[in-house]
N, C-alpha and C. Protein backbone atom coordinates (compact mmCIF):
# COMPACT_ATOMS: atom_id res chain seq x y z
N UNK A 1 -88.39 -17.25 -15.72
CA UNK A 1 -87.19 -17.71 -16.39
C UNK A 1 -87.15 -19.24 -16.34
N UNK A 2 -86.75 -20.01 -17.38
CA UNK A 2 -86.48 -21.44 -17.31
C UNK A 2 -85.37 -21.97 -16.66
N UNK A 3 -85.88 -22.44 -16.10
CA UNK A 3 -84.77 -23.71 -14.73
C UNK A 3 -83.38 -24.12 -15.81
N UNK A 4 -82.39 -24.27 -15.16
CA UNK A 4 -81.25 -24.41 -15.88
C UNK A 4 -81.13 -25.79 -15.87
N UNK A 5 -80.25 -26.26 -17.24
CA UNK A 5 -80.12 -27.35 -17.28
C UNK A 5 -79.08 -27.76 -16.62
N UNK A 6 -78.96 -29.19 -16.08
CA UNK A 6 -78.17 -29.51 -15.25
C UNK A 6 -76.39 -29.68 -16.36
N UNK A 7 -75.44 -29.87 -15.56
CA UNK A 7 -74.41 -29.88 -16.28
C UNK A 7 -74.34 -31.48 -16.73
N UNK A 8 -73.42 -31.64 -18.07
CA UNK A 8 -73.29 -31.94 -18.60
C UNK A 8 -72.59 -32.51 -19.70
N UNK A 9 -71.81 -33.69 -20.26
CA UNK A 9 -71.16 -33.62 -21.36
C UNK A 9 -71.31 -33.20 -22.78
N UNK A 10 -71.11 -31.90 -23.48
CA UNK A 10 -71.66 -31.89 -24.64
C UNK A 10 -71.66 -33.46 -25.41
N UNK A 11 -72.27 -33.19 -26.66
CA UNK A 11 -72.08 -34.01 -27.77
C UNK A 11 -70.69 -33.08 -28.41
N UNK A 12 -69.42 -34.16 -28.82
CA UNK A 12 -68.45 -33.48 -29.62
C UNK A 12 -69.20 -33.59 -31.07
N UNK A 13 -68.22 -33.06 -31.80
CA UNK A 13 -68.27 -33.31 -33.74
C UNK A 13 -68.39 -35.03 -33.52
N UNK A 14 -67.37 -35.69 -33.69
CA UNK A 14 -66.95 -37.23 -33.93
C UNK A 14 -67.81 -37.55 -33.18
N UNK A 15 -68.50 -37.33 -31.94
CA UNK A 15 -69.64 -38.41 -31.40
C UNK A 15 -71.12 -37.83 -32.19
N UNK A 16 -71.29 -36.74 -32.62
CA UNK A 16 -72.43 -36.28 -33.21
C UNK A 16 -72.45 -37.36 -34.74
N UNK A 17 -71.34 -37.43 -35.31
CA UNK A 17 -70.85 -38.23 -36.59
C UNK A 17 -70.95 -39.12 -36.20
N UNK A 18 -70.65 -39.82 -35.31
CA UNK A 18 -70.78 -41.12 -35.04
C UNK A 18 -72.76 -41.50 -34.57
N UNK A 19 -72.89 -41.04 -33.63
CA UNK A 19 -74.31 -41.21 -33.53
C UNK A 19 -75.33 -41.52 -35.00
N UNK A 20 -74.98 -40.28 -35.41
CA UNK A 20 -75.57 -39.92 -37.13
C UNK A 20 -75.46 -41.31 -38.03
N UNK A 21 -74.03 -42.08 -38.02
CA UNK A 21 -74.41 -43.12 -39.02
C UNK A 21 -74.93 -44.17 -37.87
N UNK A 22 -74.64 -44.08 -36.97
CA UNK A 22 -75.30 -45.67 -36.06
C UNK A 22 -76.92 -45.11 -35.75
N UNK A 23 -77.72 -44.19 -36.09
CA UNK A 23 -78.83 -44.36 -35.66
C UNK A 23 -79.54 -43.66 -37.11
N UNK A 24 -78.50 -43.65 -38.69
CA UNK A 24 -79.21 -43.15 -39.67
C UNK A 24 -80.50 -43.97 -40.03
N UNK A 25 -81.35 -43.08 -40.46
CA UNK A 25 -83.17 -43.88 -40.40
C UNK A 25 -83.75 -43.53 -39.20
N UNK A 26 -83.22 -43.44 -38.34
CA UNK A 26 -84.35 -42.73 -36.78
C UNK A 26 -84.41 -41.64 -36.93
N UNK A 27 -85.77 -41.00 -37.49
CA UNK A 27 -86.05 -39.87 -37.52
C UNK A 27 -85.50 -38.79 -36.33
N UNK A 28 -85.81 -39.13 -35.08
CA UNK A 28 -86.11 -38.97 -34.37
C UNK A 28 -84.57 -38.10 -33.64
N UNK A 29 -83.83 -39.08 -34.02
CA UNK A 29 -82.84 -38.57 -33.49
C UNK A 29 -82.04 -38.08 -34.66
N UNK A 30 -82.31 -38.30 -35.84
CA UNK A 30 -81.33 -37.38 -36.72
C UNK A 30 -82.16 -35.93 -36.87
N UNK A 31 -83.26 -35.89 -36.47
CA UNK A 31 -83.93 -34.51 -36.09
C UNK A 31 -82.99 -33.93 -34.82
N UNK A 32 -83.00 -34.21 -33.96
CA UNK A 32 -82.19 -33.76 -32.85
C UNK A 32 -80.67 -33.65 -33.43
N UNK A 33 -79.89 -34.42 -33.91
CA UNK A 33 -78.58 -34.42 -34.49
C UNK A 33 -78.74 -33.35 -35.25
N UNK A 34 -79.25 -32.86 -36.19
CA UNK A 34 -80.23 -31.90 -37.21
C UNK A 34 -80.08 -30.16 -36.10
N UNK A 35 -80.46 -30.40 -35.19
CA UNK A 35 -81.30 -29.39 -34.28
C UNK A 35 -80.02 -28.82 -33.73
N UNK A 36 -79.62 -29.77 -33.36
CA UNK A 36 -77.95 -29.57 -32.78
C UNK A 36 -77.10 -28.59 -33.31
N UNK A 37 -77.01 -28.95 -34.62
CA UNK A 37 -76.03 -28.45 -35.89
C UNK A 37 -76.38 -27.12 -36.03
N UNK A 38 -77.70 -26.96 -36.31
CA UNK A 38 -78.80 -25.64 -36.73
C UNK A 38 -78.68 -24.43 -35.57
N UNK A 39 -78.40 -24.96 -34.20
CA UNK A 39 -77.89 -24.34 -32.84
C UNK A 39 -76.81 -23.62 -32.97
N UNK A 40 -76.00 -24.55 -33.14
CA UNK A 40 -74.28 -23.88 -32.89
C UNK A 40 -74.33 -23.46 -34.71
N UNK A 41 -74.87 -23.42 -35.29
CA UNK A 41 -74.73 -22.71 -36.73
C UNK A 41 -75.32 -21.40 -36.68
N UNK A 42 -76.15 -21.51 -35.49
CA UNK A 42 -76.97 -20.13 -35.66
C UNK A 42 -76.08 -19.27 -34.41
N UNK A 43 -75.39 -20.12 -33.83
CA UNK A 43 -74.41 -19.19 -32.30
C UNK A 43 -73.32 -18.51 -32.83
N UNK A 44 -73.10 -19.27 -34.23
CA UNK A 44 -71.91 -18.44 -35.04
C UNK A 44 -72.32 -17.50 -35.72
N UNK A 45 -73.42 -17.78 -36.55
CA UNK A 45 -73.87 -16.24 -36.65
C UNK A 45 -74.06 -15.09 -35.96
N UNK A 46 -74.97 -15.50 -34.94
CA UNK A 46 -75.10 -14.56 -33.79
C UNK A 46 -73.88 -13.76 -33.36
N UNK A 47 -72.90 -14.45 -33.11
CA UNK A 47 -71.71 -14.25 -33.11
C UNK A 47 -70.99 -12.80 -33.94
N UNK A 48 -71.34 -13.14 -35.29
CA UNK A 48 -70.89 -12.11 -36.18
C UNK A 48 -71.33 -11.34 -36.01
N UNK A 49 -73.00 -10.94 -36.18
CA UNK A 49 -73.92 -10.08 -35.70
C UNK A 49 -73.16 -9.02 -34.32
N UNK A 50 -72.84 -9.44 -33.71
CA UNK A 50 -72.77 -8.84 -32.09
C UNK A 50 -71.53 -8.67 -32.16
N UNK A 51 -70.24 -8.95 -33.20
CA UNK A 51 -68.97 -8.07 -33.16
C UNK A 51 -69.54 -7.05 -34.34
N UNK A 52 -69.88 -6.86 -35.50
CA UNK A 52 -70.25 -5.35 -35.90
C UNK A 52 -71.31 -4.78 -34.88
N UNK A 53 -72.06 -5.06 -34.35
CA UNK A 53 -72.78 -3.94 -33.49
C UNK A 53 -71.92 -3.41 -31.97
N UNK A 54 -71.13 -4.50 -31.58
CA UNK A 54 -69.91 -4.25 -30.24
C UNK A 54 -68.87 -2.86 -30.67
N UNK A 55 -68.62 -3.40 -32.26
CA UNK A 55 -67.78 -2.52 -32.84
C UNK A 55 -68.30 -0.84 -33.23
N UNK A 56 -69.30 -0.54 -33.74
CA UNK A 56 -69.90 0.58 -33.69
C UNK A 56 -70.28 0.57 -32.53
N UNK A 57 -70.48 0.31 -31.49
CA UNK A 57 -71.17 0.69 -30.50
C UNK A 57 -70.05 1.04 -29.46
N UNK A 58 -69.09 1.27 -29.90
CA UNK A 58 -67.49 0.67 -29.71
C UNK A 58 -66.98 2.14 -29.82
N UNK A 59 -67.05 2.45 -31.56
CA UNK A 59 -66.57 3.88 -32.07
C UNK A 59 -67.65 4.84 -31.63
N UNK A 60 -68.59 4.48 -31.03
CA UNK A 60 -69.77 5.73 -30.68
C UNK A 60 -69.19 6.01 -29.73
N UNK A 61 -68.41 5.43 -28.70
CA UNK A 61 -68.15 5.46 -27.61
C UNK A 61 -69.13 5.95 -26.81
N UNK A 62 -69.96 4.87 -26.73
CA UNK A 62 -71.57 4.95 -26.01
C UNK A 62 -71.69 4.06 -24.77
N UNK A 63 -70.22 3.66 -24.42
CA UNK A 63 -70.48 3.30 -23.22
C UNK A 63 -70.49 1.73 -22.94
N UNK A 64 -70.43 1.10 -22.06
CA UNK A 64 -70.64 -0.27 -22.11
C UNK A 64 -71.81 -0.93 -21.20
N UNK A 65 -73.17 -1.13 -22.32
CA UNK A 65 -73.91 -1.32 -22.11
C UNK A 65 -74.34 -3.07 -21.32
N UNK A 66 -74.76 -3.23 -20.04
CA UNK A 66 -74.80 -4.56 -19.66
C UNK A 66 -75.42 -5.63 -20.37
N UNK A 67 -76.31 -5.30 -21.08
CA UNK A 67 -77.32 -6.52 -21.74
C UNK A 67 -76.16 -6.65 -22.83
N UNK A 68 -75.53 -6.05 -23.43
CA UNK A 68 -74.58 -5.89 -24.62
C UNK A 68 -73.38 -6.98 -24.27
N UNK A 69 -73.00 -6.64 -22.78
CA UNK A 69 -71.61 -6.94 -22.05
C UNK A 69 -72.16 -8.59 -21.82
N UNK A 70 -73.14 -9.03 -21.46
CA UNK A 70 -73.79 -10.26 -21.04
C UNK A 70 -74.07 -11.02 -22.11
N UNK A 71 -74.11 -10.39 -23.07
CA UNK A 71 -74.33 -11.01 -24.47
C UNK A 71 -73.17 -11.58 -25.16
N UNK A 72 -71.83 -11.13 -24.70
CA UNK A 72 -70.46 -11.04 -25.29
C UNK A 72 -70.37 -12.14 -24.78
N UNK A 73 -70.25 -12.32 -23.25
CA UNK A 73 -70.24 -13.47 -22.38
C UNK A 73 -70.79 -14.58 -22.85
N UNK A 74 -71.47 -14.73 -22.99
CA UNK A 74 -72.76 -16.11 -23.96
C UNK A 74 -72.04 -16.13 -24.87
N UNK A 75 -71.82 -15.50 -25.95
CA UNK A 75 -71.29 -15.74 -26.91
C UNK A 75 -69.53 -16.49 -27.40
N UNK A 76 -69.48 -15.61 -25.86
CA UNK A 76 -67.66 -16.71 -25.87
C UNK A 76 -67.84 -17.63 -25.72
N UNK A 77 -68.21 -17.92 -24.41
CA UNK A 77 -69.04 -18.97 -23.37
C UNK A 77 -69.24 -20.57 -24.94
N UNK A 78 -69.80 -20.18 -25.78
CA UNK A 78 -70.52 -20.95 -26.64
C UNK A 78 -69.27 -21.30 -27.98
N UNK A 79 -68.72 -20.33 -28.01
CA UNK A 79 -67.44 -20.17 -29.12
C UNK A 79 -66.33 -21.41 -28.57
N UNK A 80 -66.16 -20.96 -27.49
CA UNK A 80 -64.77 -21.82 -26.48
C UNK A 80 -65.75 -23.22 -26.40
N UNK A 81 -66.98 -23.67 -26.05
CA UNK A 81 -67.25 -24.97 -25.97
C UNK A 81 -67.33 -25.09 -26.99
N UNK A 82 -67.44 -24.83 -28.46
CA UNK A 82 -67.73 -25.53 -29.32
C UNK A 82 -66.34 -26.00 -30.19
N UNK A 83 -65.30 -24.78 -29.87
CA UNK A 83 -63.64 -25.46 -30.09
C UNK A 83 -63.37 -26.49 -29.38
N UNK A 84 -63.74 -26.36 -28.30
CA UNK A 84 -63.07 -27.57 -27.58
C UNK A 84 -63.98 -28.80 -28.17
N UNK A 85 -65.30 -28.56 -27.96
CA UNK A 85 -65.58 -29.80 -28.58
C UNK A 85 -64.94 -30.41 -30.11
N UNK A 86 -64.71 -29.62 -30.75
CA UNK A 86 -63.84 -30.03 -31.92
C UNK A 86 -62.54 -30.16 -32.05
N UNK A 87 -62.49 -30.11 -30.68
CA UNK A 87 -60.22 -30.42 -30.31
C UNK A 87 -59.67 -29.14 -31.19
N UNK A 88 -60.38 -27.82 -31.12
CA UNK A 88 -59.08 -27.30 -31.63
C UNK A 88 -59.05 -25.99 -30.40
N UNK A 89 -57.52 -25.87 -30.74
CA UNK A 89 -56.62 -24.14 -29.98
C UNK A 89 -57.50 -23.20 -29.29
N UNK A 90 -57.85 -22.70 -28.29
CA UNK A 90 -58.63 -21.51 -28.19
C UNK A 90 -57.63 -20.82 -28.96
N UNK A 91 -58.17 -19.32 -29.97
CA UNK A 91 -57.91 -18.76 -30.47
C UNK A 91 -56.92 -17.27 -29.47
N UNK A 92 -56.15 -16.96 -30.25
CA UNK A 92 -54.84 -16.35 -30.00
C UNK A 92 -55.51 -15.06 -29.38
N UNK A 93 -54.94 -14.41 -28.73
CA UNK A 93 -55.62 -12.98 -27.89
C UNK A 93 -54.86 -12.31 -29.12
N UNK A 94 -55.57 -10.89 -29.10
CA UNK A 94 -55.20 -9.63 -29.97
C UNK A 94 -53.55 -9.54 -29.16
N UNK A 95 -53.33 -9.32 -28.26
CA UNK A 95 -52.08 -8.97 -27.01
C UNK A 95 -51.20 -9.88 -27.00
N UNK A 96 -51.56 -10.40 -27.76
CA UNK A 96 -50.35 -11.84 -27.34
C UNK A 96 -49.32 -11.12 -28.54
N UNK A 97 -48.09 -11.05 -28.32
CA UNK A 97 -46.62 -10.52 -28.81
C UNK A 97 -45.58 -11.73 -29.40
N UNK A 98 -46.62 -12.73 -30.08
CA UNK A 98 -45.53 -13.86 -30.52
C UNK A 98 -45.03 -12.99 -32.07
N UNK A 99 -43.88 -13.27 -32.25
CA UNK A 99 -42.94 -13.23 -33.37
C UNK A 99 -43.61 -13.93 -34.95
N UNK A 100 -43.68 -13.41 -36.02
CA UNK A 100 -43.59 -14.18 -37.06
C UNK A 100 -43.56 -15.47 -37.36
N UNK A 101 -42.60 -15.91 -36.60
CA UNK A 101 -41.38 -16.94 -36.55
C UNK A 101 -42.42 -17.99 -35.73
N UNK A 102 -43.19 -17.79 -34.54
CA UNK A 102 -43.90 -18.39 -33.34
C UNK A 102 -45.41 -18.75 -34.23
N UNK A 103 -45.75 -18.06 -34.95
CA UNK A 103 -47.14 -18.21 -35.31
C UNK A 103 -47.64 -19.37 -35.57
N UNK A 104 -48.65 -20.00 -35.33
CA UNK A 104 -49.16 -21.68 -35.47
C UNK A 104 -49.95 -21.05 -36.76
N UNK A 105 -50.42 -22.21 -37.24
CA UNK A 105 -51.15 -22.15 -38.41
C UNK A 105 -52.62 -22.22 -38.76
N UNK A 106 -53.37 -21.72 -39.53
CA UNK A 106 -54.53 -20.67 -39.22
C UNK A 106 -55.55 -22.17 -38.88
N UNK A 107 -56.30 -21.95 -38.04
CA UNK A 107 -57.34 -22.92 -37.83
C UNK A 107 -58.54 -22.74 -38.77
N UNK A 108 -59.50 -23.48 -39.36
CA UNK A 108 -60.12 -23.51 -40.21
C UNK A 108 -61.52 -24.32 -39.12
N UNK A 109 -62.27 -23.93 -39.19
CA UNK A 109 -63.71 -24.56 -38.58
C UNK A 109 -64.44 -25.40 -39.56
């Protein structure tokens, strides 16, 4: 298994944007800025992927499989840093009982 990376400040949106025009022309690093994007673009997919298969795997009532359950984990894990890195709301629980009246307004990514 590969050694973990040490902790860390992500890159937010606005410092990824910012980097991007102060180092546009360096290959080098708008490959990495590039690589970045292509990451968390592909964690949101992944993402989708693994709520229809959670969900049938859900109505089979087949049980709750660990590699499945560990996978959910990563996947929040990656969802919640990448809101925060973009300053917005963690998203509302199914359980939460606010009123009509209480509702904030829909976040857009």
């Amino acid at each position: 298994m590969a050694r973990k990376l040490p902790r860390f400040e992500p890159v937010g949106l606005d410092e990824g944007r910012a980097l991007w025009r102060k180092y546009r022309g360096n290959a080098d690093v708008e490959r990495m800025l590039l690589e970045i994007a292509q990451a968390r673009a592909v964690m949101l997919e992944l993402g989708e992927y693994f709520s229809c298969l959670h969900k049938v795997w859900t109505e089979e009532n087949l049980g709750q499989l660990v590699a499945l359950e560990k996978i959910r984990l990563l996947l929040n894990e990656q969802a919640l840093r990448q809101r925060a890195l973009a300053g917005l709301k963690p998203p509302r629980r199914k359980d939460d009982r606010r009123g009509p009246d209480e509702d904030e307004p829909a976040l857009i990514d």
